[in-house]
Protein backbone atom coordinates (compact mmCIF):
# COMPACT_ATOMS: atom_id res chain seq x y z
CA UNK A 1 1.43 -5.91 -11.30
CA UNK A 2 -0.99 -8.31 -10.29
CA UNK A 3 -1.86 -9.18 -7.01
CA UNK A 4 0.07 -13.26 -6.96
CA UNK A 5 3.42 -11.11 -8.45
CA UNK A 6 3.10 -8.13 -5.27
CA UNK A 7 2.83 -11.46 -2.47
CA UNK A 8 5.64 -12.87 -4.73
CA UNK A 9 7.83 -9.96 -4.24
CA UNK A 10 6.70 -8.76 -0.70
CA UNK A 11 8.12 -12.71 0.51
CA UNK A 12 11.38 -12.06 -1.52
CA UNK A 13 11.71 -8.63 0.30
CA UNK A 14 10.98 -10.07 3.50
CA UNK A 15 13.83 -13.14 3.42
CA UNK A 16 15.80 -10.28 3.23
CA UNK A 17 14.33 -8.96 6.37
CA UNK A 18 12.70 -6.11 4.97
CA UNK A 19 10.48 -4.56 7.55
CA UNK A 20 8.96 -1.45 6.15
CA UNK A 21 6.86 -1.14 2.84
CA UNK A 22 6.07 2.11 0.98
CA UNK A 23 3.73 1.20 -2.33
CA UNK A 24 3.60 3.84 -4.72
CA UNK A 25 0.34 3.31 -6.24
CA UNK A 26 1.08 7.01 -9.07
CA UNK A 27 0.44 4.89 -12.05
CA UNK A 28 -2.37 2.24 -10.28
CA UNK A 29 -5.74 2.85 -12.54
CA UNK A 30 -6.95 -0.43 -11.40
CA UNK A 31 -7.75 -2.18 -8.08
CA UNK A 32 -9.63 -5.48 -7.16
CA UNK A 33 -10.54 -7.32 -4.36
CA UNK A 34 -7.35 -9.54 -4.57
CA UNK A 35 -4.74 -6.14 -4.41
CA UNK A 36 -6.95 -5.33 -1.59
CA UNK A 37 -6.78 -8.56 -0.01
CA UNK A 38 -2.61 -8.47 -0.60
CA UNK A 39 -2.05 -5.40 0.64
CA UNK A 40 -4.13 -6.16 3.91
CA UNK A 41 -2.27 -9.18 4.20
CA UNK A 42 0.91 -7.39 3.86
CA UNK A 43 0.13 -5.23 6.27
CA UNK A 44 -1.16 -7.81 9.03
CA UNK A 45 2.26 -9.64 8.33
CA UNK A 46 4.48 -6.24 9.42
CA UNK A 47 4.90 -4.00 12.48
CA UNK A 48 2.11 -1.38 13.30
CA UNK A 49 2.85 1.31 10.99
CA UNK A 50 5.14 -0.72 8.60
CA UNK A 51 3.32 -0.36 5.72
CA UNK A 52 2.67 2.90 3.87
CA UNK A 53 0.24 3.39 0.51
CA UNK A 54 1.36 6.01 -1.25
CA UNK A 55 -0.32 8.38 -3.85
CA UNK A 56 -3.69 6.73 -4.83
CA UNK A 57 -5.56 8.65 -7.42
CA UNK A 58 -9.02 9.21 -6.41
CA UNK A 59 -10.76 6.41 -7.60
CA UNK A 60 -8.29 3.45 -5.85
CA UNK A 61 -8.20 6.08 -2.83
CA UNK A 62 -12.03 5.80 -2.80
CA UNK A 63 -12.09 1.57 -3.15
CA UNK A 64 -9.20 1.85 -0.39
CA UNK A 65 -11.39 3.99 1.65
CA UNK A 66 -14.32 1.32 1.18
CA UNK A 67 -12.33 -0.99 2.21
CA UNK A 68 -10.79 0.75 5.57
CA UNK A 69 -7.54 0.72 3.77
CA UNK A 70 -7.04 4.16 3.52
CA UNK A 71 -5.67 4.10 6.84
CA UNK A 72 -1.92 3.40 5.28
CA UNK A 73 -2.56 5.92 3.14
CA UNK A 74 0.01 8.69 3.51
CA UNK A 75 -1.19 12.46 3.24
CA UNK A 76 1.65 13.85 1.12
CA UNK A 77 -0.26 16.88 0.68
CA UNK A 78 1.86 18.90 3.38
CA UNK A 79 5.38 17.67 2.77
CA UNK A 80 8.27 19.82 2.13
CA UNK A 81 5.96 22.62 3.17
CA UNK A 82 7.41 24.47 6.17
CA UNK A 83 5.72 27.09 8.48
């Protein structure tokens, strides 16, 4: 998906009033500076802690890291895991 089509979708979620956003990035093998630039603009546009990145391989977790993105990235590592 490119980044004009994720903006295009994110408004259509939000007329709906869609307040929370969870990207699953399992099959991203590509990121530029425009997906960065959406997602960061997605973010700034919801509530503190309204918008999740979910499992980045290690290269787009490394370019998200560059970025200071990786701070919506969610550690998955642990769940389901019970002590």
């Amino acid at each position: 998906m490119t980044a004009p089509r994720f903006l295009e979708e994110i408004g259509v979620a939000r007329e709906r009033r869609v307040d929370w956003v969870v990207v699953d990035l399992g099959g991203l093998t590509f990121l530029d500076a425009a997906g960065i630039a959406a997602f960061a603009q997605v973010a700034g546009e919801l509530p503190t802690g309204h918008f999740t990145i979910r499992r980045p391989n290690p290269w787009v977790l490394e370019v998200l890291r560059l970025c200071d993105m990786d701070v919506y990235v969610r550690d998955e590592s642990q769940e389901g895991h019970f002590t």
